[in-house]
PDB file of N, CA and C in Angstrom:
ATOM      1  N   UNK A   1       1.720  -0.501  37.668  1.00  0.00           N
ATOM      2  CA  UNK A   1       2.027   0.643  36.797  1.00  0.00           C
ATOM      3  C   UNK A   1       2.387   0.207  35.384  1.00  0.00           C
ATOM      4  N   UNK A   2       2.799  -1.077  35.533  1.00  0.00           N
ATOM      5  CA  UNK A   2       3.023  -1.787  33.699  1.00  0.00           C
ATOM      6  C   UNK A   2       2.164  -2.480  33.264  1.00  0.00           C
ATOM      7  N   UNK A   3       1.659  -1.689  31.785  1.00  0.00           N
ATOM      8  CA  UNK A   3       0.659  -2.311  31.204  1.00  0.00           C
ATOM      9  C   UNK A   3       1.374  -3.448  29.963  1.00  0.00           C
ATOM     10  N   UNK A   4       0.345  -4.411  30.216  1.00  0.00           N
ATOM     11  CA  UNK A   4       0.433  -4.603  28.429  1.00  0.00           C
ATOM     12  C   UNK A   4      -0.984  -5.388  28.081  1.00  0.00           C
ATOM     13  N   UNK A   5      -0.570  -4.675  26.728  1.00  0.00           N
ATOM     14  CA  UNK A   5      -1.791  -4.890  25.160  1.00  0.00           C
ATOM     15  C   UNK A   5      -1.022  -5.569  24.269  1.00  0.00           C
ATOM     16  N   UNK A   6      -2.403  -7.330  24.367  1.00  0.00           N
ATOM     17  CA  UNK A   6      -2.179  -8.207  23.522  1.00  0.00           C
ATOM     18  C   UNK A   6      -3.201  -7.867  22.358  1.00  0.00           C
ATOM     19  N   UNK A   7      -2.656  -8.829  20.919  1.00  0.00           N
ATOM     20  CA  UNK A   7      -3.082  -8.125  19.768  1.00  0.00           C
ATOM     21  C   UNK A   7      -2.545  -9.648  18.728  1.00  0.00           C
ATOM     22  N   UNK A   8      -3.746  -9.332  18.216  1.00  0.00           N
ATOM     23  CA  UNK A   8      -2.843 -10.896  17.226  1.00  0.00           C
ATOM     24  C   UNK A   8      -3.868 -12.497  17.342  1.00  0.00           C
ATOM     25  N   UNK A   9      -4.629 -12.208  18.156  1.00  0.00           N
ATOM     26  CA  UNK A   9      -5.516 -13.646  17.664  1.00  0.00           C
ATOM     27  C   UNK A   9      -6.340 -13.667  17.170  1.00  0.00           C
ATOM     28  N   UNK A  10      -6.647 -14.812  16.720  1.00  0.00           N
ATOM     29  CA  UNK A  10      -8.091 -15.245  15.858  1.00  0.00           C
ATOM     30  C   UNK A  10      -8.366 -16.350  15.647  1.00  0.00           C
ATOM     31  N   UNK A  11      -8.972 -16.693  14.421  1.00  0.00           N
ATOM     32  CA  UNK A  11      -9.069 -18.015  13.770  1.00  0.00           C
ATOM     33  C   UNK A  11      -8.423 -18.454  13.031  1.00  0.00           C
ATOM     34  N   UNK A  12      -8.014 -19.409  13.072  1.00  0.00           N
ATOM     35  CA  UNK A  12      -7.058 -20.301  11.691  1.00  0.00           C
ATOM     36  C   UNK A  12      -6.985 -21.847  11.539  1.00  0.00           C
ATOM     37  N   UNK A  13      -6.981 -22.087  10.207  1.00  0.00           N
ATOM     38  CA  UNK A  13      -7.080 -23.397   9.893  1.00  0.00           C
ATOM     39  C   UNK A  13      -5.870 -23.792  10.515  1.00  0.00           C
ATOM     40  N   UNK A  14      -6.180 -25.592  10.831  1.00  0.00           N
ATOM     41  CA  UNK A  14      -5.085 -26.455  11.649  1.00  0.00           C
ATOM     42  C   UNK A  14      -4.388 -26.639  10.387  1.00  0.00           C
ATOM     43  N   UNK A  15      -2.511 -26.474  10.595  1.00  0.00           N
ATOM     44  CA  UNK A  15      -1.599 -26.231   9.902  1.00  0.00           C
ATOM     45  C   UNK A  15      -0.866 -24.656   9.326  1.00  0.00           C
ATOM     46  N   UNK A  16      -1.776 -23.628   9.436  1.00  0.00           N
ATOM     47  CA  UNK A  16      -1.639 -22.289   9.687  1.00  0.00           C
ATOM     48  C   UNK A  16      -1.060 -21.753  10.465  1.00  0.00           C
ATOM     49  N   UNK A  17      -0.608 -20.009  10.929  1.00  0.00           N
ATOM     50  CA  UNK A  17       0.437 -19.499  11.278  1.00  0.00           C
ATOM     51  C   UNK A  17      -0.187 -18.132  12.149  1.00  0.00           C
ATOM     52  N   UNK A  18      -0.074 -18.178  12.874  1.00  0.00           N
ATOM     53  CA  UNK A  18      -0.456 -16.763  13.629  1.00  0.00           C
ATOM     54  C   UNK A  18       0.874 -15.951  14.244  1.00  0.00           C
ATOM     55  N   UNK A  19       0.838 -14.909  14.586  1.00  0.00           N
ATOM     56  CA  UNK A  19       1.453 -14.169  15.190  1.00  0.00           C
ATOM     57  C   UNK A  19       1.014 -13.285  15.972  1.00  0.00           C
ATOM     58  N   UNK A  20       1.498 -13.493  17.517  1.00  0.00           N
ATOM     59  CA  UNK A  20       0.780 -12.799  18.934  1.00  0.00           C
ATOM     60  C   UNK A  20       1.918 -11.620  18.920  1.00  0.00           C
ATOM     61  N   UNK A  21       1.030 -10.517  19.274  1.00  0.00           N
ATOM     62  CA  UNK A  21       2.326  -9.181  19.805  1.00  0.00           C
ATOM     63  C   UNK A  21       1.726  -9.013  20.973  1.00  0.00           C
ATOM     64  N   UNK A  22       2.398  -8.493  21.889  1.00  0.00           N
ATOM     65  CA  UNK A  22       2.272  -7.630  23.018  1.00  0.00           C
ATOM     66  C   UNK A  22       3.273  -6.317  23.355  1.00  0.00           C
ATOM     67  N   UNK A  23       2.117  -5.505  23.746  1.00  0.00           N
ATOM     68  CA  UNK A  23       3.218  -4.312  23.852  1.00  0.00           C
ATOM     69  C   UNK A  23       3.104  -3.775  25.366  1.00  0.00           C
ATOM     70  N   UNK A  24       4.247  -3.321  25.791  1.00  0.00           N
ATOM     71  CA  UNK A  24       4.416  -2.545  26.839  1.00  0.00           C
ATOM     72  C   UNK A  24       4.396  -1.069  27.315  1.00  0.00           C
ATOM     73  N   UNK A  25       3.761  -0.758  28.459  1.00  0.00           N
ATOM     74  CA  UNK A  25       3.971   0.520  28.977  1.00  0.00           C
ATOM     75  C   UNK A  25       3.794   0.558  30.193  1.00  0.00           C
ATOM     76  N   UNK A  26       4.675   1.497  30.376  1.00  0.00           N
ATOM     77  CA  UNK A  26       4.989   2.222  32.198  1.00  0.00           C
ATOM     78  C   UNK A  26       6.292   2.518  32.380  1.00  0.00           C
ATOM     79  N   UNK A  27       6.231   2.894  33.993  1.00  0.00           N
ATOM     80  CA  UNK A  27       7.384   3.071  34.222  1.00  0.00           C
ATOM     81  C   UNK A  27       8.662   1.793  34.591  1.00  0.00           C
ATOM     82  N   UNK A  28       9.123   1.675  34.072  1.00  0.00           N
ATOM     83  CA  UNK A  28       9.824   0.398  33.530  1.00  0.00           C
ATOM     84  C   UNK A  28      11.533   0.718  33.797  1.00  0.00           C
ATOM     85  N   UNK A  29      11.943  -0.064  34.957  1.00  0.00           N
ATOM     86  CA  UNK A  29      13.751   0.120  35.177  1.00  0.00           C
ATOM     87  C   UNK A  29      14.307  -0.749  34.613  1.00  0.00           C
ATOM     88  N   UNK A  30      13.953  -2.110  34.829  1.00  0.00           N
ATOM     89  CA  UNK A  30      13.822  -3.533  34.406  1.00  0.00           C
ATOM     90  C   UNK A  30      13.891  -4.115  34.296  1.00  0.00           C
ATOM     91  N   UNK A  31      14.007  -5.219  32.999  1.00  0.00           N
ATOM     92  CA  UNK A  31      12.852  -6.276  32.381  1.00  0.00           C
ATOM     93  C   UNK A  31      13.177  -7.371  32.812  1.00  0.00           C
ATOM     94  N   UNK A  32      12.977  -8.294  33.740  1.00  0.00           N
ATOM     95  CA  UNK A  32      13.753  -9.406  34.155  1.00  0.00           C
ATOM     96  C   UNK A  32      13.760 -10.712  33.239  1.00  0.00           C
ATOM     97  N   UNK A  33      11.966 -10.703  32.787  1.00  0.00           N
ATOM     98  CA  UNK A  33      11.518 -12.308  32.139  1.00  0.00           C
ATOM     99  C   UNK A  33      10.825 -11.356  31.260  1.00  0.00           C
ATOM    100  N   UNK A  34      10.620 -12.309  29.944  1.00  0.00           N
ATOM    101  CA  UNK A  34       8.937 -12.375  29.838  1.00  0.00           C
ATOM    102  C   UNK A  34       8.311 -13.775  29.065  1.00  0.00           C
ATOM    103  N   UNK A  35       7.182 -13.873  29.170  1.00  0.00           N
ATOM    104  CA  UNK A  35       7.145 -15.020  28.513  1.00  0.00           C
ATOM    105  C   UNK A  35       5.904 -15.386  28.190  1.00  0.00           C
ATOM    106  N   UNK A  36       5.127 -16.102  27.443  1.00  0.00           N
ATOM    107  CA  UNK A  36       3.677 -16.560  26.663  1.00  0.00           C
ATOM    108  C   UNK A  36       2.993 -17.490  27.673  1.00  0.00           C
ATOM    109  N   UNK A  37       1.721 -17.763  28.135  1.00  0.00           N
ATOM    110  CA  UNK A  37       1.533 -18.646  28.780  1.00  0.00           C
ATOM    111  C   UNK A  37      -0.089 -18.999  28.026  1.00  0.00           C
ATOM    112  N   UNK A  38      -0.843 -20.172  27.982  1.00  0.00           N
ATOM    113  CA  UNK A  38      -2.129 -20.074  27.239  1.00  0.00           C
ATOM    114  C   UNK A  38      -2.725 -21.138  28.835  1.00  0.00           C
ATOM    115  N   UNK A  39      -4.312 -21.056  28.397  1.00  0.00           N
ATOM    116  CA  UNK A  39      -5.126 -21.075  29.078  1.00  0.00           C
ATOM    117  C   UNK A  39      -6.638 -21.722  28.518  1.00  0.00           C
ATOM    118  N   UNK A  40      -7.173 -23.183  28.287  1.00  0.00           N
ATOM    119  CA  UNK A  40      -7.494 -23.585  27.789  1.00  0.00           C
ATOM    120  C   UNK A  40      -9.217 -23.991  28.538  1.00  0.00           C
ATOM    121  N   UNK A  41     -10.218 -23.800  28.142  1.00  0.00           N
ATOM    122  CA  UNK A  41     -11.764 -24.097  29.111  1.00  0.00           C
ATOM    123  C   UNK A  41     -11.341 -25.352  30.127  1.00  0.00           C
ATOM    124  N   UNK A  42     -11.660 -25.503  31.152  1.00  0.00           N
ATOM    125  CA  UNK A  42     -11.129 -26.273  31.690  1.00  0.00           C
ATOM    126  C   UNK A  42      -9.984 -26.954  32.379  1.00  0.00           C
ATOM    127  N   UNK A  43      -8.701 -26.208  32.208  1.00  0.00           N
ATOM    128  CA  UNK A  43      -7.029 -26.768  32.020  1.00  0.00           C
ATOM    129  C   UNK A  43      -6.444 -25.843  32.623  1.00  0.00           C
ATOM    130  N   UNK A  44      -5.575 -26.307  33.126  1.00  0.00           N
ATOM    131  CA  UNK A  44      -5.162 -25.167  33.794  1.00  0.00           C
ATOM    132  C   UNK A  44      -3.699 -24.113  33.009  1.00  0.00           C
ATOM    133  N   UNK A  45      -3.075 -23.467  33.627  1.00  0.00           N
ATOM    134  CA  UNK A  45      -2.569 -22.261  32.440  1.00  0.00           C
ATOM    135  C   UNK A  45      -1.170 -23.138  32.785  1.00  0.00           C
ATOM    136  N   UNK A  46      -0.641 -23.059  31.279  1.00  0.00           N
ATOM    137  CA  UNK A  46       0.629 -23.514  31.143  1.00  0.00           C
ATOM    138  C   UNK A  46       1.730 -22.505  30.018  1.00  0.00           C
ATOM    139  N   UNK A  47       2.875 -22.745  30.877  1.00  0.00           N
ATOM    140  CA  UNK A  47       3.620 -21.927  29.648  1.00  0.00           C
ATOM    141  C   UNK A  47       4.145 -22.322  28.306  1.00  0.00           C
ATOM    142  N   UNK A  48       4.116 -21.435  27.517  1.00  0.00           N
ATOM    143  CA  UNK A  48       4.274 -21.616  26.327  1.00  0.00           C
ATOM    144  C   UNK A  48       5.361 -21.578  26.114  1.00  0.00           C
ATOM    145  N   UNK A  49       6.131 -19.656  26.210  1.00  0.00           N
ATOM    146  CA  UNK A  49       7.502 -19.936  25.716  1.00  0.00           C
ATOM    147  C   UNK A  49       8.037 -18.568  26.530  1.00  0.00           C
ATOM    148  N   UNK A  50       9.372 -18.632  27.052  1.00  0.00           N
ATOM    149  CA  UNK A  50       9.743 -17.940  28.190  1.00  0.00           C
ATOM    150  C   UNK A  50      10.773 -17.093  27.014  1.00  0.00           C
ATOM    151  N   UNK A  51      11.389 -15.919  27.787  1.00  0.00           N
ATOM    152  CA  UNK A  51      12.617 -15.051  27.428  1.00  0.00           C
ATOM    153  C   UNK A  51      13.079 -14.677  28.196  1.00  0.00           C
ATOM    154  N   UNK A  52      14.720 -14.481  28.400  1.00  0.00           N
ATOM    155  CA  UNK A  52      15.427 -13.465  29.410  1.00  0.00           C
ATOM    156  C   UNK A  52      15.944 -12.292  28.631  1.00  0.00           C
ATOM    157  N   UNK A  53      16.754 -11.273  29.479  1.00  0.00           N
ATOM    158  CA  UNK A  53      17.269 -10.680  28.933  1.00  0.00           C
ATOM    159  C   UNK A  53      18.463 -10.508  27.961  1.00  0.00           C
ATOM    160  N   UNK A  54      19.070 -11.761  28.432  1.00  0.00           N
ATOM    161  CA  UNK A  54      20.164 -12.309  27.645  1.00  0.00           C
ATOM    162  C   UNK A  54      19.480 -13.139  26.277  1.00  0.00           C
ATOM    163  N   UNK A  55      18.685 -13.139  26.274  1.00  0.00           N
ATOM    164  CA  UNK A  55      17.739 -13.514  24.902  1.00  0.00           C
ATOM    165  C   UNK A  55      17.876 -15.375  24.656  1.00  0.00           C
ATOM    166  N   UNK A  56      18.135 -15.791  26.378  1.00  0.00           N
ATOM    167  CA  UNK A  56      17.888 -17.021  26.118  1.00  0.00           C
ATOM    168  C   UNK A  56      16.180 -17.390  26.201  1.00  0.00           C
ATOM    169  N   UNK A  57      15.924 -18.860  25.280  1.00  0.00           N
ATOM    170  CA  UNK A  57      14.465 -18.898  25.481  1.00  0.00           C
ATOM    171  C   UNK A  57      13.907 -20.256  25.905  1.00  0.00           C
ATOM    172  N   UNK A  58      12.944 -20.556  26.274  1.00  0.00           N
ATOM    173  CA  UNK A  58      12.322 -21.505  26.861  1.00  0.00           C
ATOM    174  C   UNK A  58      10.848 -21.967  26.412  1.00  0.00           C
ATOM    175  N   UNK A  59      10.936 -22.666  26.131  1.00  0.00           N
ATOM    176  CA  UNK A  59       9.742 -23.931  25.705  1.00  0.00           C
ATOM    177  C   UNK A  59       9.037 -24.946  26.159  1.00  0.00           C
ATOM    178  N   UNK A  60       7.477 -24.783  26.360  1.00  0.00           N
ATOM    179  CA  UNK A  60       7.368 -25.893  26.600  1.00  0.00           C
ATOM    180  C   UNK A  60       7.110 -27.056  25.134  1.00  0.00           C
ATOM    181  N   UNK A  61       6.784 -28.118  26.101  1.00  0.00           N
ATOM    182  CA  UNK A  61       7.397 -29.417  25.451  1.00  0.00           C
ATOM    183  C   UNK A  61       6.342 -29.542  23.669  1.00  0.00           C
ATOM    184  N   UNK A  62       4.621 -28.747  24.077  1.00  0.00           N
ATOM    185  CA  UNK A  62       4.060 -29.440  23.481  1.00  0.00           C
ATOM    186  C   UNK A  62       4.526 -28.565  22.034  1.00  0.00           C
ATOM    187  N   UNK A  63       4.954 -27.411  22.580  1.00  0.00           N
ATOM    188  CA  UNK A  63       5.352 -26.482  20.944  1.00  0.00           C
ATOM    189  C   UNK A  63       6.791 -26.089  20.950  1.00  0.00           C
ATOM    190  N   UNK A  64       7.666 -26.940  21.060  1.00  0.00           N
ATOM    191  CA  UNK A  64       8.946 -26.834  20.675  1.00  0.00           C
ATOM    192  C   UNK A  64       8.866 -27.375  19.427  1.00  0.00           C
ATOM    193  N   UNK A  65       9.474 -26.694  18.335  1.00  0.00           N
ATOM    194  CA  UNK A  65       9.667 -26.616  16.791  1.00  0.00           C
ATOM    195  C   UNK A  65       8.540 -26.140  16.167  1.00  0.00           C
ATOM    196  N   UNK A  66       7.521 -25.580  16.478  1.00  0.00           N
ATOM    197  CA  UNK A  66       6.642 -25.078  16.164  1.00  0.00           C
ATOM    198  C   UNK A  66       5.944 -23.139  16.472  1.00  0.00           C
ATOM    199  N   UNK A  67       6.588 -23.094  17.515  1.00  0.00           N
ATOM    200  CA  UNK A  67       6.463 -21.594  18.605  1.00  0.00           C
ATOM    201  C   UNK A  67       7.409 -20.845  18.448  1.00  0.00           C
ATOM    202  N   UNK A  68       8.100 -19.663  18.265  1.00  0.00           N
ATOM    203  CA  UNK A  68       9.431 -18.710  18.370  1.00  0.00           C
ATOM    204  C   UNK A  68       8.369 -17.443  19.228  1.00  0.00           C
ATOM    205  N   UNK A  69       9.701 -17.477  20.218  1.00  0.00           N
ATOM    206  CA  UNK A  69       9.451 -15.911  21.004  1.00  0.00           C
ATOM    207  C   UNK A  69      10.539 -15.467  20.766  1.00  0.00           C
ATOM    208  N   UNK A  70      10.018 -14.000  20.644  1.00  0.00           N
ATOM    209  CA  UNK A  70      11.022 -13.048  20.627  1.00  0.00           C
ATOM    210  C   UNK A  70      11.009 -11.588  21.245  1.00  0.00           C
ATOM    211  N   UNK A  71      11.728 -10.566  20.965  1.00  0.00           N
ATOM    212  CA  UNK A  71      11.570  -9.119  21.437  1.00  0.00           C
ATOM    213  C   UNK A  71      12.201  -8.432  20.590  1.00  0.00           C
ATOM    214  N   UNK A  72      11.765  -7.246  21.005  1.00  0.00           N
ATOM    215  CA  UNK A  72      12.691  -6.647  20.003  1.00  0.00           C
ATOM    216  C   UNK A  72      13.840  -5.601  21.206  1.00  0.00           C
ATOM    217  N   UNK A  73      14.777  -4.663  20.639  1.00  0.00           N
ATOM    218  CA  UNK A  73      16.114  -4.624  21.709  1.00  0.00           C
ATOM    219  C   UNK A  73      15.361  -3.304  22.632  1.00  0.00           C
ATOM    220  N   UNK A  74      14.570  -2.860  22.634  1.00  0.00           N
ATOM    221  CA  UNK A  74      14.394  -2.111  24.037  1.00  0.00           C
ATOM    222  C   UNK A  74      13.387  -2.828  24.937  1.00  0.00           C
ATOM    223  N   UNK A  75      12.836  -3.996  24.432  1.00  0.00           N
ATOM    224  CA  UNK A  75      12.036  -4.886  25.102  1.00  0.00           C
ATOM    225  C   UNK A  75      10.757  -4.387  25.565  1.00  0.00           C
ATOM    226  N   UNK A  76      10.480  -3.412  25.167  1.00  0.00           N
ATOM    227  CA  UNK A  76       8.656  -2.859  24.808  1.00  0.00           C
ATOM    228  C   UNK A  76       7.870  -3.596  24.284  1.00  0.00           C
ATOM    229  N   UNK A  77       8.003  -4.681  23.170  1.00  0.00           N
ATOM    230  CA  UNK A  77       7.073  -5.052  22.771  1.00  0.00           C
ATOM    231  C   UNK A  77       8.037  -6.930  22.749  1.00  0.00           C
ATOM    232  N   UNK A  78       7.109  -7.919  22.598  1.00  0.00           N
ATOM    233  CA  UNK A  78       7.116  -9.320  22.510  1.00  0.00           C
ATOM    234  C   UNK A  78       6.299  -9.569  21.229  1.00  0.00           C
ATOM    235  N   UNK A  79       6.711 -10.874  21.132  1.00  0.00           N
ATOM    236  CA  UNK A  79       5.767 -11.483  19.911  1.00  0.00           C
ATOM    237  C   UNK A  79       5.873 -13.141  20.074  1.00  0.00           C
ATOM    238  N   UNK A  80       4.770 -13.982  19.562  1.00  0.00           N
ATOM    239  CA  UNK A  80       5.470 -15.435  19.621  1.00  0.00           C
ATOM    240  C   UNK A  80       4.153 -15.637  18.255  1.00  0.00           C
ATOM    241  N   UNK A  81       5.301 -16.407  17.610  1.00  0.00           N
ATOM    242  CA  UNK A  81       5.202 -16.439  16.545  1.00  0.00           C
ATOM    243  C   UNK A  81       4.655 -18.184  16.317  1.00  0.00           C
ATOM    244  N   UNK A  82       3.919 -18.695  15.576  1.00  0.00           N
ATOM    245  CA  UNK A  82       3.113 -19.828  15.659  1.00  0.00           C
ATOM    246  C   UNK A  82       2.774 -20.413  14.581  1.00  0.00           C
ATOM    247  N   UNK A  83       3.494 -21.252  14.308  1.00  0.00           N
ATOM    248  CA  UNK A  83       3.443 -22.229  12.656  1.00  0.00           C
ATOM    249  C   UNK A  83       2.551 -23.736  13.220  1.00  0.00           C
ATOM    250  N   UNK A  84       2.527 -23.918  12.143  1.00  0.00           N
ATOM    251  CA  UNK A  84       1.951 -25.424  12.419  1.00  0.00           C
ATOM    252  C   UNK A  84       1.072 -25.701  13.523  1.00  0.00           C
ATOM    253  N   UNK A  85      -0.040 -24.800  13.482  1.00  0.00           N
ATOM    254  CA  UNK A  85      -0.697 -24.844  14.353  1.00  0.00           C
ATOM    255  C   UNK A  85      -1.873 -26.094  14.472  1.00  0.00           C
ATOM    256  N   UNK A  86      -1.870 -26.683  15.718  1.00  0.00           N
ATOM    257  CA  UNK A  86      -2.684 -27.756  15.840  1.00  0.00           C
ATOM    258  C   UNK A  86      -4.534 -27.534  16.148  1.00  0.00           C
ATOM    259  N   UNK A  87      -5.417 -27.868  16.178  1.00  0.00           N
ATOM    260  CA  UNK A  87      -6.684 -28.364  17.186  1.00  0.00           C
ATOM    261  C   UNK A  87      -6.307 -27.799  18.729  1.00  0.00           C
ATOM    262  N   UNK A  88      -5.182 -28.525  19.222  1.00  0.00           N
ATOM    263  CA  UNK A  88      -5.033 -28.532  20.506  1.00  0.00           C
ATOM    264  C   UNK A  88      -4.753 -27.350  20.766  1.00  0.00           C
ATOM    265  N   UNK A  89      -3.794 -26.529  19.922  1.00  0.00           N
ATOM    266  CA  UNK A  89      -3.304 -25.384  20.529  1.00  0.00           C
ATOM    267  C   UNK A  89      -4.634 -24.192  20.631  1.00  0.00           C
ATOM    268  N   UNK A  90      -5.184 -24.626  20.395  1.00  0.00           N
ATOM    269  CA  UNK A  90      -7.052 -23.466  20.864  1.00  0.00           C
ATOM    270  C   UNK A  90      -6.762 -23.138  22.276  1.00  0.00           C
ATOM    271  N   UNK A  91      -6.577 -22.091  22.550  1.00  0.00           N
ATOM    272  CA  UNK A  91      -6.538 -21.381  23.786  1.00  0.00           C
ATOM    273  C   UNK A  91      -7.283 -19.680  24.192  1.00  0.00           C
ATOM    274  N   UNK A  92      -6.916 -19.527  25.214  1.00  0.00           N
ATOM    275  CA  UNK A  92      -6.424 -17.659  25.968  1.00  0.00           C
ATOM    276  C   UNK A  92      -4.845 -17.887  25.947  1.00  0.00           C
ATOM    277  N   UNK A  93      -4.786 -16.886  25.071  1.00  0.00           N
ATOM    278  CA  UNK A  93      -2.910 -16.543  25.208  1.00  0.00           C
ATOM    279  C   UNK A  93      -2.571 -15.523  26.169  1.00  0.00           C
ATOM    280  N   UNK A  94      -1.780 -15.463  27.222  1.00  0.00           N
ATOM    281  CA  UNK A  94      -1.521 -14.526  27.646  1.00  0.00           C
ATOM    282  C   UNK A  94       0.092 -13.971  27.679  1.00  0.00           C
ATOM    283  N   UNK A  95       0.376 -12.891  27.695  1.00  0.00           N
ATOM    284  CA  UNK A  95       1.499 -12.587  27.908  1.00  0.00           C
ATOM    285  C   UNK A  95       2.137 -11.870  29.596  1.00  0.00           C
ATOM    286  N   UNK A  96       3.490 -12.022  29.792  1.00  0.00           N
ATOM    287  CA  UNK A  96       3.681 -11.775  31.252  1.00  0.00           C
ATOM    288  C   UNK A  96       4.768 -11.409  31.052  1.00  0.00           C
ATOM    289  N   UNK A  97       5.168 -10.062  31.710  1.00  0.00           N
ATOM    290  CA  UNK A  97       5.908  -9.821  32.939  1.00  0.00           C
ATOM    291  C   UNK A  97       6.682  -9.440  33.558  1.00  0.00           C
ATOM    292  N   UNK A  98       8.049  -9.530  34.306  1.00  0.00           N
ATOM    293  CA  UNK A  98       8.542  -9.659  35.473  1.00  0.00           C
ATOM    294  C   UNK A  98       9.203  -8.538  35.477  1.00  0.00           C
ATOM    295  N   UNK A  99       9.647  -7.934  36.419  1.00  0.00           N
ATOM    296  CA  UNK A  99      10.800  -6.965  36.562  1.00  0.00           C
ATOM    297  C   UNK A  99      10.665  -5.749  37.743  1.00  0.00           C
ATOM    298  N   UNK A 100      11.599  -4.343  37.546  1.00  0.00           N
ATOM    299  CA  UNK A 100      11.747  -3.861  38.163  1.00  0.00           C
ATOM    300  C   UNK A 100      11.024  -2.770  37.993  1.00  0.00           C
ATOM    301  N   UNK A 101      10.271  -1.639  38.440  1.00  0.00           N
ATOM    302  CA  UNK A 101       9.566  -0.279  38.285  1.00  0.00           C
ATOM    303  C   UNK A 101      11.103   0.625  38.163  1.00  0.00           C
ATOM    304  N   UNK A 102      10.389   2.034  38.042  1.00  0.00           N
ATOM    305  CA  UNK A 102      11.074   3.266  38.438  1.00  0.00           C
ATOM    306  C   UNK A 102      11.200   3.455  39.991  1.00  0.00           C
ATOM    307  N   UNK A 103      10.189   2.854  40.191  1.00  0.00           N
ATOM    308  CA  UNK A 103      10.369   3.172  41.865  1.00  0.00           C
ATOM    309  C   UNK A 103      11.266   1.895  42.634  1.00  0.00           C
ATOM    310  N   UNK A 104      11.270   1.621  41.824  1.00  0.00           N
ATOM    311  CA  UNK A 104      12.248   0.383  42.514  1.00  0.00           C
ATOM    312  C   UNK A 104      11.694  -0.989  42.885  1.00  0.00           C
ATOM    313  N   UNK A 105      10.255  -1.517  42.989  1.00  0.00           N
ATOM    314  CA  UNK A 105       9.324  -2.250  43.253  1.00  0.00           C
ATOM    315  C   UNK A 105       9.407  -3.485  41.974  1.00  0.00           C
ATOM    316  N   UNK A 106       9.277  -4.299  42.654  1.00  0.00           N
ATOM    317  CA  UNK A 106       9.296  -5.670  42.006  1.00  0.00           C
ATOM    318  C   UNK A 106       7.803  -5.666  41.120  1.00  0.00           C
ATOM    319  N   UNK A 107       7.476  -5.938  39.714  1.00  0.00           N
ATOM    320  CA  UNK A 107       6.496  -5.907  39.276  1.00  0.00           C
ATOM    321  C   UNK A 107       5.974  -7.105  38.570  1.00  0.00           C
ATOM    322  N   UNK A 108       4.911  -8.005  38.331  1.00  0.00           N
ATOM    323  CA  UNK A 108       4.717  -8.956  37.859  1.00  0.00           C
ATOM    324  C   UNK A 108       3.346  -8.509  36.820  1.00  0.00           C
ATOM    325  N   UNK A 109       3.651  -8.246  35.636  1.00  0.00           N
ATOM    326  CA  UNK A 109       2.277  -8.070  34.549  1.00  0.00           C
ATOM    327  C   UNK A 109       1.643  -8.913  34.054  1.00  0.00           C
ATOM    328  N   UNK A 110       0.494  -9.201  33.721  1.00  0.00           N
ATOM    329  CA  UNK A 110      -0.342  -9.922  32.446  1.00  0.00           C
ATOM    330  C   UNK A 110      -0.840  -9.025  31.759  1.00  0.00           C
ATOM    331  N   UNK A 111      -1.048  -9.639  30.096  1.00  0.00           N
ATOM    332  CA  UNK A 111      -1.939  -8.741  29.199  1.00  0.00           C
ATOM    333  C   UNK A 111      -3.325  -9.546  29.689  1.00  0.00           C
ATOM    334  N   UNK A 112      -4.453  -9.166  29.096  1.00  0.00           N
ATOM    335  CA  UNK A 112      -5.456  -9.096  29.271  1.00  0.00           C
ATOM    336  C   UNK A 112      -6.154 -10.365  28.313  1.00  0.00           C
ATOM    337  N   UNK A 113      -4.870 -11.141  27.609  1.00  0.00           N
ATOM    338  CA  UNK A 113      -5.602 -12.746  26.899  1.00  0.00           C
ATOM    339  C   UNK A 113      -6.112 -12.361  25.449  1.00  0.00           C
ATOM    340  N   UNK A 114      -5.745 -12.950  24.675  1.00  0.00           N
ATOM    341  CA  UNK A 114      -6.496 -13.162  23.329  1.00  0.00           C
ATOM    342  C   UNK A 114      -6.373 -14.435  22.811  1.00  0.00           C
ATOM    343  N   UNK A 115      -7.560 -14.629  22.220  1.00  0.00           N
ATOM    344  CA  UNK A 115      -8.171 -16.027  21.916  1.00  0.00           C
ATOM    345  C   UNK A 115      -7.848 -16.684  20.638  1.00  0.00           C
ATOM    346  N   UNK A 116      -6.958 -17.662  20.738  1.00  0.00           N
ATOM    347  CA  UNK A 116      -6.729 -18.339  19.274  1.00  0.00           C
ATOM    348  C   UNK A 116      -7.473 -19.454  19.061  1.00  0.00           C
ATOM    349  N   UNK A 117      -8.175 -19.537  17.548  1.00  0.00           N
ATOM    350  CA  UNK A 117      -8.824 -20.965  17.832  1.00  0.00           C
ATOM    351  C   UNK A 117      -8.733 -21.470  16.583  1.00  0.00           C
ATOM    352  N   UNK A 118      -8.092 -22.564  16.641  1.00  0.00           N
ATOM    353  CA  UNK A 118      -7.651 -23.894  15.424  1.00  0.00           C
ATOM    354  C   UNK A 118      -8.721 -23.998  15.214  1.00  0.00           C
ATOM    355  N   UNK A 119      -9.697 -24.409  13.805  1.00  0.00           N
ATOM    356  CA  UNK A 119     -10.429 -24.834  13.541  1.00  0.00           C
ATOM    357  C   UNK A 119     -10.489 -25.053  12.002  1.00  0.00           C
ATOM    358  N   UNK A 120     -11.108 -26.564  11.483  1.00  0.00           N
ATOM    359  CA  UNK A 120     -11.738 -26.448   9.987  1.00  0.00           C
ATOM    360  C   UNK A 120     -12.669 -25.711  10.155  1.00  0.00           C
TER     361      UNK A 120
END
């Protein structure tokens, strides 16, 4: 019953800055996690950068000082924000997730992936 719509990729020169949003809808009691994960031809999907509700956050290793996630305070929408972008970081971005329905049901979302790609 929870959707979300990713929005925000493209192309950009290596050293450039993107910014991923995702937004939410449904019926939503809630929000347990959410967090960025990318997805590379070949590789398997790794996470990027996690959130709780307490607005602690989580990183992985290869874009710590480079990646910020965030939300904003009714937690409808996400964003991860992306400086210094490498070659490597060329991916499917996806966004995810976790929590509770209206009906009470444990729910686990993905957006539907958008494609960033480092390039000269």
């Amino acid at each position: 019953q929870v959707q979300l719509v990713e929005s925000g990729g493209g192309l950009v020169q290596p050293g450039g800055s993107l910014t991923l949003s995702c937004a939410a809808s449904g019926s939503i009691f809630i929000i347990n996690g959410l967090a960025w994960y990318r997805q590379a031809p070949g590789k398997q999907r790794e996470l990027v950068a996690g959130i709780t509700n307490s607005g602690n956050t989580n990183y992985g290793d290869s874009v710590k000082g480079r990646f910020t996630i965030s939300r904003d305070n009714a937690m409808n929408t996400m964003y991860l924000q992306m400086n210094s972008l490498k070659l490597e970081d060329t991916a499917v971005y996806y966004c995810s997730m976790k929590g509770i329905g209206l009906d009470r049901k444990i729910f686990d979302s993905w957006g539907q992936g958008t494609q960033v790609t480092v390039s000269s």
